[in-house]
Protein backbone atom coordinates (compact mmCIF):
# COMPACT_ATOMS: atom_id res chain seq x y z
CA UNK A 1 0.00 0.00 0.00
CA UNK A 2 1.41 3.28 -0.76
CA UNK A 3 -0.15 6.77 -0.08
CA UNK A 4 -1.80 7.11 -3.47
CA UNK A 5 -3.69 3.99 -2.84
CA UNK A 6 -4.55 4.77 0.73
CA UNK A 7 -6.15 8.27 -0.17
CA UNK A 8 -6.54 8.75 -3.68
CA UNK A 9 -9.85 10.04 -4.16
CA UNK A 10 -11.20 9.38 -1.02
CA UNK A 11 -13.25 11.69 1.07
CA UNK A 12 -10.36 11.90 4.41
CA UNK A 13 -11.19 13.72 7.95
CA UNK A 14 -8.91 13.54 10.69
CA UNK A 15 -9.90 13.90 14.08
CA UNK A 16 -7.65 15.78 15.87
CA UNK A 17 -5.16 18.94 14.80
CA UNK A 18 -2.28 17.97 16.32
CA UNK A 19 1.31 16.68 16.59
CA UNK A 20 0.59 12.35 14.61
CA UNK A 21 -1.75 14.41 11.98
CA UNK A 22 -0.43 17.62 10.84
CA UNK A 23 2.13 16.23 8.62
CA UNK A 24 -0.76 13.54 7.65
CA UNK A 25 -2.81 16.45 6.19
CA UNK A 26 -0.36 17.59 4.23
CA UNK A 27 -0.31 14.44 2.34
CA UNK A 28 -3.87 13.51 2.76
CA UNK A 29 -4.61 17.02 0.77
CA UNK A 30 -2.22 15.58 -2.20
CA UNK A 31 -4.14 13.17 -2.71
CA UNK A 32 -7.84 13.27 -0.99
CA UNK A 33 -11.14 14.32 -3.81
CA UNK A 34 -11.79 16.07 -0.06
CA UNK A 35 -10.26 16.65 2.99
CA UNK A 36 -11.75 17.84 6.42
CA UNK A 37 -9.91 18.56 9.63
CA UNK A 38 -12.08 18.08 12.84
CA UNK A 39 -11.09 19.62 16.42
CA UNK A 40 -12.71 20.69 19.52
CA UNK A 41 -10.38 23.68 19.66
CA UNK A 42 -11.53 26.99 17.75
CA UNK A 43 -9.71 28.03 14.91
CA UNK A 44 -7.74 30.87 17.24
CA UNK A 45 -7.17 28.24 19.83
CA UNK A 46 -5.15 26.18 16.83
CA UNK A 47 -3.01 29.05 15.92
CA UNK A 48 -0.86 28.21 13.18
CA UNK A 49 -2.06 24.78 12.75
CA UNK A 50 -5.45 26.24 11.44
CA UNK A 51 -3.73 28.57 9.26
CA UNK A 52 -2.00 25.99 8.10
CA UNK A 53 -4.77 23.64 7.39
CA UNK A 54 -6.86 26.30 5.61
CA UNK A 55 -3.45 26.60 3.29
CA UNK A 56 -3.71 23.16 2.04
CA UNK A 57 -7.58 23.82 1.12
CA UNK A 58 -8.61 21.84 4.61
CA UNK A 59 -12.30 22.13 5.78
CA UNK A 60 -12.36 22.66 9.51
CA UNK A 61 -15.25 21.90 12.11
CA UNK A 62 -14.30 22.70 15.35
CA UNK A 63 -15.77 23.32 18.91
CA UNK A 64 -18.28 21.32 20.96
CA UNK A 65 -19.72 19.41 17.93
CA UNK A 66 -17.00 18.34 16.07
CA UNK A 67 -17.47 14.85 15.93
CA UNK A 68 -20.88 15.36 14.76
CA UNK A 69 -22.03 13.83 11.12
CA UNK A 70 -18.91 12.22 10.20
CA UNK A 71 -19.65 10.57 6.96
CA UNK A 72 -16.41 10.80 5.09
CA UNK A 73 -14.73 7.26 3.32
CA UNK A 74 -11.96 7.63 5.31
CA UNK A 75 -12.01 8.51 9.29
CA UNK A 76 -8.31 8.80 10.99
CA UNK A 77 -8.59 9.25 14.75
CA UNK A 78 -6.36 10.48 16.93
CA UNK A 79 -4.46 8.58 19.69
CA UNK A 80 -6.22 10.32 22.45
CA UNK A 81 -9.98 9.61 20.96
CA UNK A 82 -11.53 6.23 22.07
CA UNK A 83 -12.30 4.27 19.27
CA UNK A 84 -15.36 3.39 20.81
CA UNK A 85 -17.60 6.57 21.15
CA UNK A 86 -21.23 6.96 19.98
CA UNK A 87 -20.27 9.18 17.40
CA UNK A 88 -17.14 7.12 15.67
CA UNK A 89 -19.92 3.66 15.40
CA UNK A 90 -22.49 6.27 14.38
CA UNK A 91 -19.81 6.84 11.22
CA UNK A 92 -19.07 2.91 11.15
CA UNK A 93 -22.85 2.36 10.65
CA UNK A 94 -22.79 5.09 7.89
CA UNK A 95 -20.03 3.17 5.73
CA UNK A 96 -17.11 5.22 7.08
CA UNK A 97 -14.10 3.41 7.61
CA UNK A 98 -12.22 4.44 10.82
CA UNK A 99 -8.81 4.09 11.36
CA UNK A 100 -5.39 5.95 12.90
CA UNK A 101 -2.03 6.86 11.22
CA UNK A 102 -0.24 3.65 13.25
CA UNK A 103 -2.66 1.52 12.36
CA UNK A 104 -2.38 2.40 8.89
CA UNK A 105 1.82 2.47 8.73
CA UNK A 106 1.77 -0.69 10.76
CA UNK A 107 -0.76 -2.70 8.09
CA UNK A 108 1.74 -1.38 4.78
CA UNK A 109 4.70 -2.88 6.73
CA UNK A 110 7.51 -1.21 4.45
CA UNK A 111 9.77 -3.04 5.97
CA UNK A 112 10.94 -4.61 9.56
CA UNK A 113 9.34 -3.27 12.22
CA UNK A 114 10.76 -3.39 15.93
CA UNK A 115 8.02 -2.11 18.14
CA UNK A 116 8.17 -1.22 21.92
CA UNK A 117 5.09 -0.14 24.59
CA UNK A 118 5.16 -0.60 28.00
CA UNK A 119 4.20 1.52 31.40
CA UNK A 120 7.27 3.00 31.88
CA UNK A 121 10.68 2.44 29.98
CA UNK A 122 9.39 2.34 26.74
CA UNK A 123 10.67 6.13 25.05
CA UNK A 124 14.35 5.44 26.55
CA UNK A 125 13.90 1.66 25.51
CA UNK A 126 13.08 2.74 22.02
CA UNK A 127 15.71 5.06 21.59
CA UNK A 128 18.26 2.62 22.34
CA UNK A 129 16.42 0.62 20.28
CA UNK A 130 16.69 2.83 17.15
CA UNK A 131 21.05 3.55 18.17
CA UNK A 132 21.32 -0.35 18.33
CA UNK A 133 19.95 -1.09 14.88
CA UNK A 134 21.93 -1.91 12.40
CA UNK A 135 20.27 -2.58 8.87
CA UNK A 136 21.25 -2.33 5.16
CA UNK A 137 19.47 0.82 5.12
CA UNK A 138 18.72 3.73 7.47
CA UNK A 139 16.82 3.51 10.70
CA UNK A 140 13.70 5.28 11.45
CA UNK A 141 12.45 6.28 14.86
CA UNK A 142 8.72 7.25 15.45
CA UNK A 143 5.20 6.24 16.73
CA UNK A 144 4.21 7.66 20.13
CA UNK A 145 8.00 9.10 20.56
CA UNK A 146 6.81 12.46 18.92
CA UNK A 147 7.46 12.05 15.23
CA UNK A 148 4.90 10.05 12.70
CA UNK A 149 5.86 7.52 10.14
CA UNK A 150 2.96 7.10 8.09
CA UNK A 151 3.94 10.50 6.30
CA UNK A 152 7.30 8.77 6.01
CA UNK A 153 6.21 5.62 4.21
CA UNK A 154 7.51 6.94 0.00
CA UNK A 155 10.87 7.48 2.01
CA UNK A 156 11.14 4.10 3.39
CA UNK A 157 12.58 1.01 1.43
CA UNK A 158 12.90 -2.47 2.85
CA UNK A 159 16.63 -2.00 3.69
CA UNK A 160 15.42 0.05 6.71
CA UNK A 161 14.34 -0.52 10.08
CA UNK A 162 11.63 1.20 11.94
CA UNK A 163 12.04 1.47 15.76
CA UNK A 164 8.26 2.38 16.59
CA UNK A 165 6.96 3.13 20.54
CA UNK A 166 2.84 2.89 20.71
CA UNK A 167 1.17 3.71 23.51
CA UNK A 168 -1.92 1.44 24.81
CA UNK A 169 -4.20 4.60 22.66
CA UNK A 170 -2.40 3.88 19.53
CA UNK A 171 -2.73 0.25 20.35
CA UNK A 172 -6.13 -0.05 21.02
CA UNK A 173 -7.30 -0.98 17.42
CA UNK A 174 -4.00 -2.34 16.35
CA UNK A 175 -4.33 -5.68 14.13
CA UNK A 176 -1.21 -5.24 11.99
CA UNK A 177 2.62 -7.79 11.39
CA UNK A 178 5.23 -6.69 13.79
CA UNK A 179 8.52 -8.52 13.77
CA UNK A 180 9.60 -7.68 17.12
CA UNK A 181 7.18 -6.43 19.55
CA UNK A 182 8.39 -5.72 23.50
CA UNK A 183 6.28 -4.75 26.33
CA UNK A 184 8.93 -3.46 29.02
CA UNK A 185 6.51 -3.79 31.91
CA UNK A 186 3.12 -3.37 32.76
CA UNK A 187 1.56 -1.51 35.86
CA UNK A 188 -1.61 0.63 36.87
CA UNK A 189 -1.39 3.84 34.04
CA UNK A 190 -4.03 6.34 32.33
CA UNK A 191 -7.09 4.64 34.25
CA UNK A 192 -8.01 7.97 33.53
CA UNK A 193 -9.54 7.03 29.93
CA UNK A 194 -9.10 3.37 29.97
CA UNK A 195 -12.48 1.77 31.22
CA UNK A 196 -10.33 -0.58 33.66
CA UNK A 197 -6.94 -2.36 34.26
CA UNK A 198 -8.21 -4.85 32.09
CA UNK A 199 -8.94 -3.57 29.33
CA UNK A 200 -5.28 -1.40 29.84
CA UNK A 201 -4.02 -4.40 29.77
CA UNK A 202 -5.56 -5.96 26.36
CA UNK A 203 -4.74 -2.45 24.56
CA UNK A 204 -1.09 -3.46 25.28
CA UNK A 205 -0.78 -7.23 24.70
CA UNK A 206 -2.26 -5.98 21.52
CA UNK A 207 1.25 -5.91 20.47
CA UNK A 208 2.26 -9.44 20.19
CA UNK A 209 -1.23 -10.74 18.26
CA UNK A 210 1.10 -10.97 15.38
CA UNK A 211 4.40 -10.06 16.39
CA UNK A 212 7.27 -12.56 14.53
CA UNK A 213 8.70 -12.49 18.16
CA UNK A 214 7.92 -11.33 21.12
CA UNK A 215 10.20 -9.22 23.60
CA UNK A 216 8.92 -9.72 27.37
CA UNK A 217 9.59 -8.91 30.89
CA UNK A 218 10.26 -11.56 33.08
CA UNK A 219 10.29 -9.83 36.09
CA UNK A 220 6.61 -8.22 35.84
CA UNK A 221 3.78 -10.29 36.73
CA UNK A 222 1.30 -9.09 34.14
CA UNK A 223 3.95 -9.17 31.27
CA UNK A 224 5.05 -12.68 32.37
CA UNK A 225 1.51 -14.14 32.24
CA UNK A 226 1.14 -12.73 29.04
CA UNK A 227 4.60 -14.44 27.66
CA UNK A 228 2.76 -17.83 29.12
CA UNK A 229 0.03 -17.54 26.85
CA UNK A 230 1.25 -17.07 23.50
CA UNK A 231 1.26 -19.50 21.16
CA UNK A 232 4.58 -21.85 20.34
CA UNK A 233 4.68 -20.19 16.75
CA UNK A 234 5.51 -16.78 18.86
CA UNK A 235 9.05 -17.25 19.79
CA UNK A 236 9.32 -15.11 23.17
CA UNK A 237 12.70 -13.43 24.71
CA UNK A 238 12.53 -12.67 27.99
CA UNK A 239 14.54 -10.57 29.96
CA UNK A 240 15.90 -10.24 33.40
CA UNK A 241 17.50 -8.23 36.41
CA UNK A 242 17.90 -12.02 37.73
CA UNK A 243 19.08 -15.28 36.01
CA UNK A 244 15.83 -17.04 34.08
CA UNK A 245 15.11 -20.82 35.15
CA UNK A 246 15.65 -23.25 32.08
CA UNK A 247 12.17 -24.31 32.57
CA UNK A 248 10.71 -21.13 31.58
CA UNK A 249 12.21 -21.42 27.48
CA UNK A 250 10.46 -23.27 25.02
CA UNK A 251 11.70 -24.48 22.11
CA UNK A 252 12.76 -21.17 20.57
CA UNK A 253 12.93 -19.25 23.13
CA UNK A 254 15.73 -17.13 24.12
CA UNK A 255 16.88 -14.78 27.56
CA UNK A 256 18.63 -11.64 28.16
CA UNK A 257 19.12 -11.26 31.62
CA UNK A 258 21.66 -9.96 34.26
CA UNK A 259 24.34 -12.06 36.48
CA UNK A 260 26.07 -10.21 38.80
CA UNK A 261 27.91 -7.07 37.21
CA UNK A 262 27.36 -8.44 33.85
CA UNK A 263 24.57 -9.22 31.39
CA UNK A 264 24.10 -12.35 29.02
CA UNK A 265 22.50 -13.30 26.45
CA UNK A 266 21.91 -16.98 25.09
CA UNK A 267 19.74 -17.15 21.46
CA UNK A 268 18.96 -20.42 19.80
CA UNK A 269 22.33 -21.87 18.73
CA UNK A 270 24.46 -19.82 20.02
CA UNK A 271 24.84 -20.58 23.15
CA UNK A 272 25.67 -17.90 26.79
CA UNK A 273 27.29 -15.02 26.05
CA UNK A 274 28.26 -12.02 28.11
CA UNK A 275 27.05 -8.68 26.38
CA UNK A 276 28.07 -6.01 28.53
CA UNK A 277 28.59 -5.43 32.25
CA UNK A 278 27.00 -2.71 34.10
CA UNK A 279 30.03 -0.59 34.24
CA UNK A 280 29.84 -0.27 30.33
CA UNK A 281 26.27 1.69 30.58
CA UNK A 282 26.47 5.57 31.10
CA UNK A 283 23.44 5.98 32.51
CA UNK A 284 22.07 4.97 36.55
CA UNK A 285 19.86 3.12 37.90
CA UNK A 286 18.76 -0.55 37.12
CA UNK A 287 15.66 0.41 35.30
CA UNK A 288 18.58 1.51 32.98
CA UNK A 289 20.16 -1.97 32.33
CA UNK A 290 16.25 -3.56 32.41
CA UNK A 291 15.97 -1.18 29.63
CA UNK A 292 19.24 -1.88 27.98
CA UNK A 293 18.59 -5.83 28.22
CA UNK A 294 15.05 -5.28 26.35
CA UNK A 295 16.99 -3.04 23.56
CA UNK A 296 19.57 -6.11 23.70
CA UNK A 297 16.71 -8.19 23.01
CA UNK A 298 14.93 -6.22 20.20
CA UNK A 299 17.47 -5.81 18.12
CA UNK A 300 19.24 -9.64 18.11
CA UNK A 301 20.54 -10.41 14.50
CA UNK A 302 20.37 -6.37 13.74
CA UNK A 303 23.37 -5.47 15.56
CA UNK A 304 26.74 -6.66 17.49
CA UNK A 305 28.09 -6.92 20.68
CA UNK A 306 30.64 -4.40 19.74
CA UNK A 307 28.00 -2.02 19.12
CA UNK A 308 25.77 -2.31 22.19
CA UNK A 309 29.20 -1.45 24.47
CA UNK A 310 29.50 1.60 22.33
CA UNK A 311 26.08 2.90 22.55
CA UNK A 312 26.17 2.11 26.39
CA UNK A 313 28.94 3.92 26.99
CA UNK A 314 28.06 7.03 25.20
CA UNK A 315 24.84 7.53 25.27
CA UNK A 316 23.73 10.17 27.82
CA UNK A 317 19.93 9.82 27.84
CA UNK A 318 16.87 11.60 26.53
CA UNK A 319 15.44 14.90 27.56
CA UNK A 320 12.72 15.02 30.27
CA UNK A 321 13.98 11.76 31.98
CA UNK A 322 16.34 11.59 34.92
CA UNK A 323 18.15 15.02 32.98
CA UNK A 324 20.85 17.09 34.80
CA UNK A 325 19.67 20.57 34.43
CA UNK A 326 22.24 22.52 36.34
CA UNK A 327 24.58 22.55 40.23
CA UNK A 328 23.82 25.79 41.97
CA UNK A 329 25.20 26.51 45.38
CA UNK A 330 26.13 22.83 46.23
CA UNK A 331 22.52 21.61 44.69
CA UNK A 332 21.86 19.60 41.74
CA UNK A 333 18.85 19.83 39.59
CA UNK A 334 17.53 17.29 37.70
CA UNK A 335 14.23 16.96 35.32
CA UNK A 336 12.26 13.84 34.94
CA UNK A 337 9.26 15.72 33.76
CA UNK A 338 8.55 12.21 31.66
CA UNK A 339 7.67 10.31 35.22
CA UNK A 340 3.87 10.67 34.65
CA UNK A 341 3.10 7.71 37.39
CA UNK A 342 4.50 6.44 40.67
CA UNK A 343 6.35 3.36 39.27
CA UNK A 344 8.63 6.16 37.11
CA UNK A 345 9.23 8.21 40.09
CA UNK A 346 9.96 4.78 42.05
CA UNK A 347 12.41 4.09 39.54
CA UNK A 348 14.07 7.58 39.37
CA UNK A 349 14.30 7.65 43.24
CA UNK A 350 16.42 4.32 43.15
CA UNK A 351 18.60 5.11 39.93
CA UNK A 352 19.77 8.44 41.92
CA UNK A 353 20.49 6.36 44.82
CA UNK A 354 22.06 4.05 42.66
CA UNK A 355 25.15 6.43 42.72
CA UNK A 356 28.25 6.18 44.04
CA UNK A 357 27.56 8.91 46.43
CA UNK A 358 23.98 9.27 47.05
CA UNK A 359 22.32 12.65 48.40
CA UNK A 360 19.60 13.42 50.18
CA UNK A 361 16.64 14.23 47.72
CA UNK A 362 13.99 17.08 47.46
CA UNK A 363 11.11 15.32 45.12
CA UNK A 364 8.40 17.75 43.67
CA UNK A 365 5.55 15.60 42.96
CA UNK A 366 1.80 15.94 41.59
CA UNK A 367 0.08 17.11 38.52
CA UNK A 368 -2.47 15.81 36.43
CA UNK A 369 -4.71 13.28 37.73
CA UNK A 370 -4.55 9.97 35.80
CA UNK A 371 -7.07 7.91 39.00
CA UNK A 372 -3.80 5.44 39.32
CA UNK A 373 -3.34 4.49 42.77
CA UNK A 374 -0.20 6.10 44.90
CA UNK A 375 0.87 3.76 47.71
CA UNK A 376 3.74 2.96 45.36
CA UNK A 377 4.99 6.23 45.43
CA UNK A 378 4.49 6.67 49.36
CA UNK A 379 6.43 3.13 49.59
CA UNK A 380 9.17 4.42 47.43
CA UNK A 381 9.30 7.85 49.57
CA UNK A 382 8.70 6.28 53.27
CA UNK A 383 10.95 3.55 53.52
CA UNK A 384 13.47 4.00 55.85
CA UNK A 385 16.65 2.96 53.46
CA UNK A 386 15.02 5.91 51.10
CA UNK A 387 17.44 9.33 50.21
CA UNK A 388 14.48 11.62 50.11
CA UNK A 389 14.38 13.99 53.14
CA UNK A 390 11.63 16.16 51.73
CA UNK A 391 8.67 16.06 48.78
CA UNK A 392 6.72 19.06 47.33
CA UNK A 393 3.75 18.90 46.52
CA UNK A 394 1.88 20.59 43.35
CA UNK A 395 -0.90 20.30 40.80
CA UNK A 396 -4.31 18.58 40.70
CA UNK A 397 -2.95 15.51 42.33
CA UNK A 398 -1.20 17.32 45.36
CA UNK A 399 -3.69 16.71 47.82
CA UNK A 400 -4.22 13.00 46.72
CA UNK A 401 -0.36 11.86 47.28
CA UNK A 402 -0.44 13.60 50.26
CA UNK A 403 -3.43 11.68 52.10
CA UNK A 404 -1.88 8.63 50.68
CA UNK A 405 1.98 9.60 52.35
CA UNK A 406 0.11 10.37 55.89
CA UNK A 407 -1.65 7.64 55.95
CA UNK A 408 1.29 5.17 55.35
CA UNK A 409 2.41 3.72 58.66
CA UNK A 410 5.66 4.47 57.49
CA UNK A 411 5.13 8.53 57.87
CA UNK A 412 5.44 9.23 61.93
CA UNK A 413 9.10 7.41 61.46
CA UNK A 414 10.08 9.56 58.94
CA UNK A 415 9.37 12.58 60.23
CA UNK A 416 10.95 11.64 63.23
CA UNK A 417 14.29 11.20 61.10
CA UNK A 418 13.36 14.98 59.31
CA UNK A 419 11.29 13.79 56.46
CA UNK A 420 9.62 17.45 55.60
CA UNK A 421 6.50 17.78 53.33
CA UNK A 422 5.37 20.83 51.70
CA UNK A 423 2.74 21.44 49.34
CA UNK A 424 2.06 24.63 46.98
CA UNK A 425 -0.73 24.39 43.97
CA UNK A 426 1.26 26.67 42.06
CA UNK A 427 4.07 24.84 40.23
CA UNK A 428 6.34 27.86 39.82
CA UNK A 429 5.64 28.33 43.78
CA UNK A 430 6.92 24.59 44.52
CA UNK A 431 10.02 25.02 42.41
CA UNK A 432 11.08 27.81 44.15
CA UNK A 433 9.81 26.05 47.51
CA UNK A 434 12.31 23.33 46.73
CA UNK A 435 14.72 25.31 45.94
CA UNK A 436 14.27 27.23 49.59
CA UNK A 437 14.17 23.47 51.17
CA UNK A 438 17.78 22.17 49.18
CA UNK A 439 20.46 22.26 51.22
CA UNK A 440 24.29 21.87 50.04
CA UNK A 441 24.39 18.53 48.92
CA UNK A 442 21.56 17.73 48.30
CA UNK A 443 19.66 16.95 45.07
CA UNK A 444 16.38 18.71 43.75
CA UNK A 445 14.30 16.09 41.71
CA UNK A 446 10.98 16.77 39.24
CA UNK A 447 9.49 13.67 39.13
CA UNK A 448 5.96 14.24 39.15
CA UNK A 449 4.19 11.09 39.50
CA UNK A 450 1.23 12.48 37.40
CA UNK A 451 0.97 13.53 34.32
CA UNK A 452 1.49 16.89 32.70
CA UNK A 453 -2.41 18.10 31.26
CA UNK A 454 -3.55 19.88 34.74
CA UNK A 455 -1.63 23.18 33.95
CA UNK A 456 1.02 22.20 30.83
CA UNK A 457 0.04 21.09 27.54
CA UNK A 458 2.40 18.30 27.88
CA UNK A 459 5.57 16.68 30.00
CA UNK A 460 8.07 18.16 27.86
CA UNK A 461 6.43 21.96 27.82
CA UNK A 462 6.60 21.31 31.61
CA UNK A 463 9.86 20.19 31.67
CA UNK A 464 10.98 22.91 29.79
CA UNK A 465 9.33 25.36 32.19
CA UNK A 466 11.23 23.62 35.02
CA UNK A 467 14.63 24.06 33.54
CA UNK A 468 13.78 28.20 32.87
CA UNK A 469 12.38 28.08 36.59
CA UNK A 470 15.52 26.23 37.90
CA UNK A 471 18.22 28.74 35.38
CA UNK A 472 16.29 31.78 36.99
CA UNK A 473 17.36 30.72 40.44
């Protein structure tokens, strides 16, 4: 399938103006007899988008009823849109076929695909991914990361590799080949617009319906139950923090895991081998080498030994995720505006404690509320081998974290050891409150816990914001 196919002379409306379809209209308006742009933000709220989408001839509806009458051949939602509202089956019913941009890049399968999705891990985990492959061609990164592919697809030959993260949205109505398809790990996330865990759950294991192989952790109950389940004709590698019992691999199976300092590997016919240690890998934390291990994984037969010890070794991070922003009178910042749930946080806490030298660390917490449960966080916080001497508390879920940390029996010991909480609605307010709370020493972490929607348009505008806040000090 190639563009011309997919649109040519087809009525096209995409639901949503934003970051997966903007460079879809601009192809969709090649090639479309018509092509309408639907959003529940006004024209002036769009901004340049709408100006944009008028410029390629683009009918907008927008406001309240925007998802009214849709009768067009060809519906593209985006991720954030449940597939199943009255509205979309109102268009189903009327002979409009609806679909999304993944869904639709995933189905012409240019060429191999190495997909990723998970709770947390998965942008890091992709990245990696896309530095560790090694095809005849070039290697392009996309899906929920931030950039598109279906736009993409006339660029794309089968010499390439695409390194694709989907999020349980995109995933939702996925029924498309995959070659490799990992789920890092699975735990309570965007119950928010998910009906249930369950159904959370499905959206993800969506992934390996017809994945060639499937990438799995063996650590995370959910994830491991789902590797137990799959058919013998779906090879499954799982991967470790711990050695794997020989009794878990079927024929065709294969393990990543981590002995010691070091990490193996043992494939079909070839046998152990050690891949790296954990000295090789630049970045903390053992969320770090679970994510290194599952990019170790993806990418077996695409890429060499030689290679993974280079990437590790180099390869500093991404933005928004455990990132040093600056030392200022003996205290270091760092933004992990990309920790949208407590598990993230969990695992930032115990990569900066990880260090050589730990400090004592000031977490501001709370934002937009995503109705995932916090006790993880207060566990993470509370326990009495735990670096953080004092949390801050801000946004919409402020309040909420902060029943759940006075509640934990944990919470009269750790104030008796100076364990300070503070809590200011006004994230600009809490910056500067943690910044007043730092001492010499010690370490000033944004790791919200929530997401970003309550007062930012997304983690990395807030993350941004952080790192003017914390430069302005």
């Amino acid at each position: 399938m190639n563009l011309q196919e997919l649109f040519g002379g087809r009525r096209v409306t995409l639901l949503g103006a934003g970051v997966s379809h903007m460079p879809l209209a601009e192809v969709a308006a090649k090639y479309a007899s018509l092509l309408t742009v639907r959003d529940k933000k006004s024209p002036a709220e769009l901004g340049e988008n709408a100006v944009r989408l008028e410029a390629l001839g683009a009918k907008l509806i927008t406001g309240d009823g925007y998802l009214r009458d849709i009768d067009e051949d060809l519906v593209f939602r985006s991720p954030g849109i449940r597939p199943d509202l009255p509205e979309l089956n109102e268009a189903r019913a009327r002979g409009s076929v609806v679909t999304s941009e993944m869904e639709c890049f995933l189905a012409a399968h240019p060429c191999p695909v190495y997909a990723i999705t998970g709770s947390d891990g998965k942008t890091p985990t992709t990245t990696l991914t896309s530095l560790l492959l090694m095809p005849k061609g070039k290697v392009i990164l996309g899906g929920n990361i931030g950039e598109p592919l279906l736009y993409r697809l006339p660029l794309i030959t089968p010499d390439d590799a695409v390194a694709a993260e989907l999020s349980s949205f995109q995933l939702m109505t996925v029924d498309a080949p995959i070659d490799v398809a990992a789920i890092t790990n699975i735990t309570p996330n965007h119950l928010n617009w998910h009906t249930s865990m369950e159904e959370y759950i499905e959206a993800k294991a969506r992934i390996l319906a017809r994945a060639g192989r499937a990438v799995l952790n063996y650590d995370n109950g959910v994830t491991r139950s789902l590797g137990e389940t799959l058919p013998v004709t779906t090879p499954v590698t799982w991967f470790s923090l711990a050695p794997i019992p020989d009794a878990v691999l079927r024929t065709g199976d294969s393990r990543v895991w981590l002995e010691g300092e070091t990490v193996f590997a043992e494939f079909p016919g070839e046998g152990r081998a050690a891949v790296m240690t954990r000295a090789d890998i630049r970045l903390p934390g053992m969320h770090n080498v679970a994510n290194y291990m599952t990019a170790v994984a993806v990418t077996h037969g695409c890429t060499t030994a030689e290679r993974i010890r280079e990437v590790a070794r180099t390869f500093g991070g991404v933005e928004h995720r455990l990132e040093f922003v600056r030392e200022r009178d003996g205290v270091t910042y760092y933004n992990g505006s990309i920790d949208s749930s407590p598990t993230r946080t969990a695992a930032a806490l115990s990569a900066l404690a990880d260090r050589p030298t730990p400090s004592p660390v000031v977490l501001i917490a709370g934002g937009y509320d995503k109705h995932i449960p916090y006790e993880p966080l207060a566990e993470a916080v509370l326990d009495p081998g735990s670096h953080v001497r004092a949390v801050v508390l801000t946004g919409d879920t402020g309040p909420k974290i902060r029943d759940v940390l006075l509640a934990h029996p944990a919470y009269p010991e750790a104030v008796k050891r100076g364990f300070v909480l503070a809590e200011n609605a006004d994230f600009d307010e809490a910056v500067r409150e943690a910044s007043r709370i730092a001492r010499p020493g010690d370490t000033v972490l944004l790791s919200p816990a929530s997401a970003s929607f309550d007062h930012f348009r997304n983690f990395e505008e807030r993350g941004r914001h952080f790192k003017d806040l914390v430069h302005a000090l």
